[in-house]
Every structure is written in structure tokens, then in C-alpha cells.
Protein backbone atom coordinates (compact mmCIF):
# COMPACT_ATOMS: atom_id res chain seq x y z
CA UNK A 1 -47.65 72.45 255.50
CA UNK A 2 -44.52 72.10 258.03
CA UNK A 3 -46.84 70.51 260.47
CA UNK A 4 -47.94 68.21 258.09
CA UNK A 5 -44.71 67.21 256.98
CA UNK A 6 -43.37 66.78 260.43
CA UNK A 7 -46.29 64.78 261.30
CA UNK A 8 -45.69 62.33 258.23
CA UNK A 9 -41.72 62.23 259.11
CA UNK A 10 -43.34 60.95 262.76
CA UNK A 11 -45.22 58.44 261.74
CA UNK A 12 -42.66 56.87 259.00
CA UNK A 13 -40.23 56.85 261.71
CA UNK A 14 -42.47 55.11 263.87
CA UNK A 15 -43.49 52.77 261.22
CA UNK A 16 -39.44 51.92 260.87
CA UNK A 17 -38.98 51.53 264.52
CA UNK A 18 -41.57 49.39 264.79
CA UNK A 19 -40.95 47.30 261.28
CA UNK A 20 -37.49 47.01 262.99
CA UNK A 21 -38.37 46.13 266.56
CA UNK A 22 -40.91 42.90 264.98
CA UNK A 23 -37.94 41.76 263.09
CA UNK A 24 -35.71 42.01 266.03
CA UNK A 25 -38.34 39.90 267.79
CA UNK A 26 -38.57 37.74 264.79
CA UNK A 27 -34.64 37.47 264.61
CA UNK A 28 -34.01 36.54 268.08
CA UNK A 29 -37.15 33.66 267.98
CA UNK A 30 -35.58 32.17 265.54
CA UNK A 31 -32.20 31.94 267.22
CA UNK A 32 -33.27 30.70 270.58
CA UNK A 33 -35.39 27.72 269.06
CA UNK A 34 -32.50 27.04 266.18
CA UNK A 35 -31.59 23.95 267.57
CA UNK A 36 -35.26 23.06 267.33
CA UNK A 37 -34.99 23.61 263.76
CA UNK A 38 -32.47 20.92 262.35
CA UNK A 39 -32.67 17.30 262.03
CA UNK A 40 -31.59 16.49 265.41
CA UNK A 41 -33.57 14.12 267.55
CA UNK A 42 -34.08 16.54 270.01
CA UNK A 43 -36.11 18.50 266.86
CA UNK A 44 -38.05 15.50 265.91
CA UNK A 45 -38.76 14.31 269.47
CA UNK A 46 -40.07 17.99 269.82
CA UNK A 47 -41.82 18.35 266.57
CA UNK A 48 -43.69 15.25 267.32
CA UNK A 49 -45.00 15.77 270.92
CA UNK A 50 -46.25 19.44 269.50
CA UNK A 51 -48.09 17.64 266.46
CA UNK A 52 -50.01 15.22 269.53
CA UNK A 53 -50.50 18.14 271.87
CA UNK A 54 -51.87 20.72 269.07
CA UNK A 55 -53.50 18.25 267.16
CA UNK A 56 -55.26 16.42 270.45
CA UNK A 57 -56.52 19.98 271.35
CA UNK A 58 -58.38 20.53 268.18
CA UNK A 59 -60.15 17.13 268.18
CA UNK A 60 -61.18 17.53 271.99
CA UNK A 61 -63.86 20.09 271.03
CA UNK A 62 -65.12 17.90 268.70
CA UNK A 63 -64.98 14.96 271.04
CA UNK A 64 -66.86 16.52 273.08
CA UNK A 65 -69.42 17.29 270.84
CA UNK A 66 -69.55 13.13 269.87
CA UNK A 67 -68.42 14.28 266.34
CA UNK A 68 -67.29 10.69 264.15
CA UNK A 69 -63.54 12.45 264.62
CA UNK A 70 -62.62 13.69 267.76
CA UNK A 71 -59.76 13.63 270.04
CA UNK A 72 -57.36 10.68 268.76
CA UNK A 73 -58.44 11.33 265.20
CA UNK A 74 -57.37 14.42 264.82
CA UNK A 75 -54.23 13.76 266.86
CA UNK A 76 -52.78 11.17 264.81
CA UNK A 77 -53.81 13.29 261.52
CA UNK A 78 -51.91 15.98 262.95
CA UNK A 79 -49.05 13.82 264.26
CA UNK A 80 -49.14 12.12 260.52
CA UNK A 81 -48.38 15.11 258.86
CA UNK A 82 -45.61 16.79 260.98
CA UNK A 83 -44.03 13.00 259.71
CA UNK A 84 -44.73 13.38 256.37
CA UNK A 85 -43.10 16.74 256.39
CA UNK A 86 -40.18 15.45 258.22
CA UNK A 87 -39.23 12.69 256.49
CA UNK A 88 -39.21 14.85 253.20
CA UNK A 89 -37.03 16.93 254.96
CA UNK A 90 -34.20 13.63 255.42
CA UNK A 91 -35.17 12.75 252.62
CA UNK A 92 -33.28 15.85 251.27
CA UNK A 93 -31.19 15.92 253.64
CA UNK A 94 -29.63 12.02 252.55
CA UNK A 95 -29.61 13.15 248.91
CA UNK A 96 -27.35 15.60 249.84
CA UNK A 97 -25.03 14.11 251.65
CA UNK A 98 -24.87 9.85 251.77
CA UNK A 99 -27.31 9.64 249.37
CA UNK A 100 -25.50 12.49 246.71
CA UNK A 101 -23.41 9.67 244.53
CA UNK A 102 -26.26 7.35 243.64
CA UNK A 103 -28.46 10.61 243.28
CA UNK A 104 -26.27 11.69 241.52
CA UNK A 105 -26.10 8.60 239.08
CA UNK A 106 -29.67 7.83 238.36
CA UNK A 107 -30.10 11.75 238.47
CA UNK A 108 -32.71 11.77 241.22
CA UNK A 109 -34.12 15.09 242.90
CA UNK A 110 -36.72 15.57 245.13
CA UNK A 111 -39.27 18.32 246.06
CA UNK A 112 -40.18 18.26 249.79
CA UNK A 113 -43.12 20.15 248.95
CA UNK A 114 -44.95 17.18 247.36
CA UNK A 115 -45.14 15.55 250.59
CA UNK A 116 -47.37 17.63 251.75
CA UNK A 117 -49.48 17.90 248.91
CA UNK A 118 -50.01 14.51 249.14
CA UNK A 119 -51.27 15.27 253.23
CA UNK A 120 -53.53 17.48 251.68
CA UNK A 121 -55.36 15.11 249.37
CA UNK A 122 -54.92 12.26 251.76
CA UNK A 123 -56.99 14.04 254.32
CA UNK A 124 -59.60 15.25 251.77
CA UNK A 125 -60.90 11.87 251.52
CA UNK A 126 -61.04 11.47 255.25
CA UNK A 127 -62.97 14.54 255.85
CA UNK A 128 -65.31 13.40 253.26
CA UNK A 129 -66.02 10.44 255.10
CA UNK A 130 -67.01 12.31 257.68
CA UNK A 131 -69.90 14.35 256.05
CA UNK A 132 -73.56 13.05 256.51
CA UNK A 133 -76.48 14.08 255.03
CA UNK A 134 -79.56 13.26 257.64
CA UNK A 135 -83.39 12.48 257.21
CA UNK A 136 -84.30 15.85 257.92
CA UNK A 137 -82.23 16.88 255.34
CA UNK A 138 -79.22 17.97 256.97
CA UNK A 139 -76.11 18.12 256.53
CA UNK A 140 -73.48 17.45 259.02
CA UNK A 141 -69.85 17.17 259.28
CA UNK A 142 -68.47 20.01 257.85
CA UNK A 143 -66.94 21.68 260.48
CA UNK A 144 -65.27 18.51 261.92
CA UNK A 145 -64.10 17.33 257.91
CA UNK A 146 -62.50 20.93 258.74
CA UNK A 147 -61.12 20.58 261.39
CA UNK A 148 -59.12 17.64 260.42
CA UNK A 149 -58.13 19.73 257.20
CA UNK A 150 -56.26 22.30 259.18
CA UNK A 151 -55.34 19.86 261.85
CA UNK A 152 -53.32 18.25 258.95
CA UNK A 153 -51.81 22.10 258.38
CA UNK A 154 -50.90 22.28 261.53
CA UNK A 155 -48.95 19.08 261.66
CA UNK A 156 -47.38 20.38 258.23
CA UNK A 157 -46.65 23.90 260.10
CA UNK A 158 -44.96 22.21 262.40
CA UNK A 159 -42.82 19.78 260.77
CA UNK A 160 -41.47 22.61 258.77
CA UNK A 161 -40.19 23.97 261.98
CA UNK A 162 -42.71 27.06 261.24
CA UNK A 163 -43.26 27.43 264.93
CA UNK A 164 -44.16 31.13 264.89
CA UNK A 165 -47.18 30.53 262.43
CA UNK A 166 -48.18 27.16 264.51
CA UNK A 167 -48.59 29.00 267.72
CA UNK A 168 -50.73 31.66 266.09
CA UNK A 169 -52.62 29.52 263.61
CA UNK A 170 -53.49 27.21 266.74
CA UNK A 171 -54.27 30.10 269.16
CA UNK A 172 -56.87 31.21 266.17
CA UNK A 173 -58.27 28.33 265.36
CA UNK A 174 -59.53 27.27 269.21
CA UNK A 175 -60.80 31.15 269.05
CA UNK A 176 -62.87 30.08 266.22
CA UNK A 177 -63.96 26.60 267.32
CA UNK A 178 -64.91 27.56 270.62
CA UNK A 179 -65.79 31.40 270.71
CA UNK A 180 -67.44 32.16 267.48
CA UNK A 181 -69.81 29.59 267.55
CA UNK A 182 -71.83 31.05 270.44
CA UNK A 183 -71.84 34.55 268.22
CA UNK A 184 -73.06 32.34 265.14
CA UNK A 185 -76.11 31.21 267.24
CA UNK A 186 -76.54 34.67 268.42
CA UNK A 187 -76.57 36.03 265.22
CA UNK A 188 -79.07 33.10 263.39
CA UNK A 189 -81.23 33.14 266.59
CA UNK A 190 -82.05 37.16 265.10
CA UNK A 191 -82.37 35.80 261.38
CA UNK A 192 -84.88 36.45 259.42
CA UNK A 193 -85.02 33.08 257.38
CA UNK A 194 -85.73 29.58 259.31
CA UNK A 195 -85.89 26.41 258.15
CA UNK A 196 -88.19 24.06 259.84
CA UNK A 197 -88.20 20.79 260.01
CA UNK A 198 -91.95 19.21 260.70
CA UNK A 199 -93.05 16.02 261.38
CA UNK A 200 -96.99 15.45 260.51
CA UNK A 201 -99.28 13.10 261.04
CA UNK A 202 -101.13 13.30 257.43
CA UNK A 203 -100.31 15.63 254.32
CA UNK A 204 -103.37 17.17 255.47
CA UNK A 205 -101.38 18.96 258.06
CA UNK A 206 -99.63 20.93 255.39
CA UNK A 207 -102.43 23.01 255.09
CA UNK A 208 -102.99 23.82 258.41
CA UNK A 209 -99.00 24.69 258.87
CA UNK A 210 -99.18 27.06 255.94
CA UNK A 211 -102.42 28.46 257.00
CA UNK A 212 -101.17 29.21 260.71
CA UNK A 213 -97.95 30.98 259.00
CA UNK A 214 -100.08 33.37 256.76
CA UNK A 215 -101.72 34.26 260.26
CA UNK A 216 -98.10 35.27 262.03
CA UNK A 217 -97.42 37.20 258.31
CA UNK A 218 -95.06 34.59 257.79
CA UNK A 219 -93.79 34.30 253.94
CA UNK A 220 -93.47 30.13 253.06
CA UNK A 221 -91.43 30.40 250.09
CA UNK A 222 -90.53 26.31 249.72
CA UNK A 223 -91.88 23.51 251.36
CA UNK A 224 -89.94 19.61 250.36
CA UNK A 225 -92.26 17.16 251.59
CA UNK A 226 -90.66 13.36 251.98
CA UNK A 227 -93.86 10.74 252.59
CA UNK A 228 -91.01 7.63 253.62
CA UNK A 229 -90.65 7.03 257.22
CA UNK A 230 -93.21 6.87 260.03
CA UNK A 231 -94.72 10.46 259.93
CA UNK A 232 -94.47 12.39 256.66
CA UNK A 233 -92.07 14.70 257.16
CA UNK A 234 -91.32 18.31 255.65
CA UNK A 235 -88.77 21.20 255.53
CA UNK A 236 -90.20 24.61 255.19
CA UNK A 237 -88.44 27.33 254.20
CA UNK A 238 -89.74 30.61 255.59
CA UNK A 239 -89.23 34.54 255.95
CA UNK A 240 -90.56 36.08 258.78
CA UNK A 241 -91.97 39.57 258.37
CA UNK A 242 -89.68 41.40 261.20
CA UNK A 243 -87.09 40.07 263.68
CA UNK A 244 -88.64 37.57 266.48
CA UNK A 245 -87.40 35.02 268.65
CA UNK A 246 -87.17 31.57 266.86
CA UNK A 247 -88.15 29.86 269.62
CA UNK A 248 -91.19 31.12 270.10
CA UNK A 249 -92.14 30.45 265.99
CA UNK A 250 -91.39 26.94 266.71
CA UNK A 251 -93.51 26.70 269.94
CA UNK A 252 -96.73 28.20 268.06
CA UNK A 253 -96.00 25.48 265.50
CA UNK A 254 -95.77 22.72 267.73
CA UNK A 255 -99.25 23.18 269.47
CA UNK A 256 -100.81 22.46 266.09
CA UNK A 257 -102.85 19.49 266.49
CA UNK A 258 -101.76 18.18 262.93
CA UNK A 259 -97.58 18.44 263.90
CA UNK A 260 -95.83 15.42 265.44
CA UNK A 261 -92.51 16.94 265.84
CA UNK A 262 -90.80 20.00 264.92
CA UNK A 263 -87.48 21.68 264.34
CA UNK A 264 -85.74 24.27 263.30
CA UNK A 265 -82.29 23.00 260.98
């Protein structure tokens, strides 16, 4: 029992020392970048240049990908917001000082918050815009619609002089945009569910696909045939019996005599 208790009286005072040393740390951040925190132009000057750096940095990995919103996009969407946020914030500034008579008068207050609401919706529609729907049934444009919705946080972040979230947030997010994608692929690549996308040269070919999966003890469980275009085309949705390389599913498909092109979406 005494050990117990003088191990729990360890660890809270750890806890505490720690607790204390992160707001230390948090304490003395916030008074070295204090002048970055007013409504200087130093601040804004500052504020601005990190919106266009941060928000440029996020768009390049979609510009390199030739997404419809890459690098400038998502700078000025990021560089848009920090000025949203700022000018709410002289906006409350002037109505509390030059602007506090006629305020005042006609009884006018203001909620900085709104601003950014309004970012929020704003860049909604542009992500939306964005979004694509292909003929084989894709859809595409998700990630970069977003990306330009937390490029806009960012620039929000950051004209709210939140710096210590804005480093973080951004450090995170290029984890996620750049890392994690290559552990997605990993991870579908040992699915057991595919979709296919085939392009045939008759309907007759349907039969042949479906017959050819019953022989690898492959489960079809929907098949949405479109006849418009060139080729008829298909999706097939499909469960394979064990875990196998995709790759190889799609190359026994594709020497089928009937298949004109295949994919797997």
C-alpha cells in the first residue's frame, strides 16, 4: 500500500511539473511573438506573408498532381481569409476607439466571429466546384475541395494570431497530404473489395467477365452497365475470396478477348 501511494504521489508530481513546464513554454511563446499579435503593420505584414507561404504549400501538392486548384488557388484562399479575419479584428478595434461615438449612437456592435463564418461558407461553394463525377463513375475532387477547406482555416488560424495551432495544424496536414496517402494505397492494394471499371466490346462480354470471376472464386455482387459512349462500359463490384494482389486480378481480366479496357476505381 505505501509503495503504491508513493508511486501515485510520483506520478501526480510529474504530471504537475510537466502541466507546468508546457505552460511555461506556452507563456513565454506568447511573449516573444506579442508584438506579432496586435494591429501593428509589422503583425499584418507578417500575418499575410504566413497566409501565402502556408497556404502556397498546401496547394503545391495538389499542383503537382494537376488538381483544378493547386498552388495559387489555395494561396490566395488562404491569404483571403487571414484578411477576412483581420479586418474583423479593426473592425473592432475602430468601434472601440474612433469609431465608439457613432457606435455608440446608432448602437452598433460587431462579432468578429461572423467573419469567418462567412470564409467558411464562401469556400464551400468553391470546393464544390471543384468536385467531378467522371464516365467511369468516379468521383474526384474531394481531397483538393478539402484542401482548400482547411487552407481557408489556416488563413483564419492565422489572422487570429493563433500561431501555435497554425504551425501544428500545417505541420499535420502536409503529414497527411503527402505521407498517408502512400499507406492508403498500401492498405486498398490488400483489400478485399475492388471495383473495376471495364470497357467491352459487346454486352456479350458480360458474360464472359462474370464467368472468368466464378473461375478465380471471385463473388460479383453488382455490376452498372452504361451502353453510351464508344465501348459499353461497366463497373463491377467484386469480393475476392482471400487477399491477392490487385494487379494481377486486373491483368487476368484484361487478356479476355471480349474487354477493351480495364480498371480498377
Amino acid at each position: 500500500m505505501e509503495l503504491s501511494a508513493g508511486l501515485s504521489n510520483f506520478l501526480n508530481a510529474c504530471a504537475q511539473a510537466f502541466a507546468a513546464l508546457g505552460n511555461l513554454q506556452i507563456t513565454t511563446l506568447i511573449e516573444l511573438t506579442s508584438n506579432l499579435r496586435n494591429m501593428s503593420a509589422e503583425s499584418i505584414l507578417f500575418r499575410l506573408l504566413l497566409a501565402i507561404i502556408f497556404g502556397g504549400a498546401i496547394g503545391l501538392e495538389r499542383g503537382r498532381k494537376n488538381r483544378p486548384a493547386g498552388f495559387r488557388t489555395h494561396m490566395v484562399v488562404c491569404l483571403g481569409a487571414t484578411l477576412t479575419m483581420i479586418l474583423g479584428q479593426y473592425e473592432f478595434h475602430m468601434l472601440e476607439t474612433q469609431w465608439l461615438p457613432l457606435a455608440n449612437a446608432v448602437g452598433t456592435k460587431t462579432d468578429i466571429t461572423r467573419f469567418a463564418a462567412q470564409v467558411i461558407n464562401g469556400v464551400g461553394f468553391l470546393g464544390a466546384g471543384t468536385i467531378l463525377i467522371t464516365g467511369r463513375q468516379q468521383v474526384k475532387g474531394l481531397t483538393t475541395a478539402a484542401s482548400l477547406w482547411v487552407s481557408a482555416c489556416v488563413g483564419i488560424a492565422i489572422g487570429a494570431t493563433f500561431y501555435e495551432c497554425v504551425f501544428l495544424a500545417f505541420f499535420l496536414i502536409i503529414t497527411v497530404m503527402k505521407l498517408l496517402p502512400k499507406v492508403e494505397a498500401g492498405l486498398m492494394e490488400k483489400a478485399r473489395n475492388m471495383n473495376l471499371y471495364i470497357e467491352i466490346y459487346s454486352l456479350d462480354g458480360i458474360n464472359d467477365i462474370i464467368s472468368c470471376l466464378k473461375t478465380l472464386n471471385i463473388q460479383t455482387y453488382d455490376v452498372d452497365i452504361e451502353r453510351g459512349g464508344k465501348f459499353p462500359n461497366a463497373v463491377f463490384s467484386i469480393r475476392l475470396d482471400r487477399q491477392q494482389s490487385h494487379t494481377k486480378v486486373v491483368a487476368l481480366l484484361s487478356k479476355l478477348e471480349c474487354v477493351s479496357a480495364i480498371k480498377e476505381i
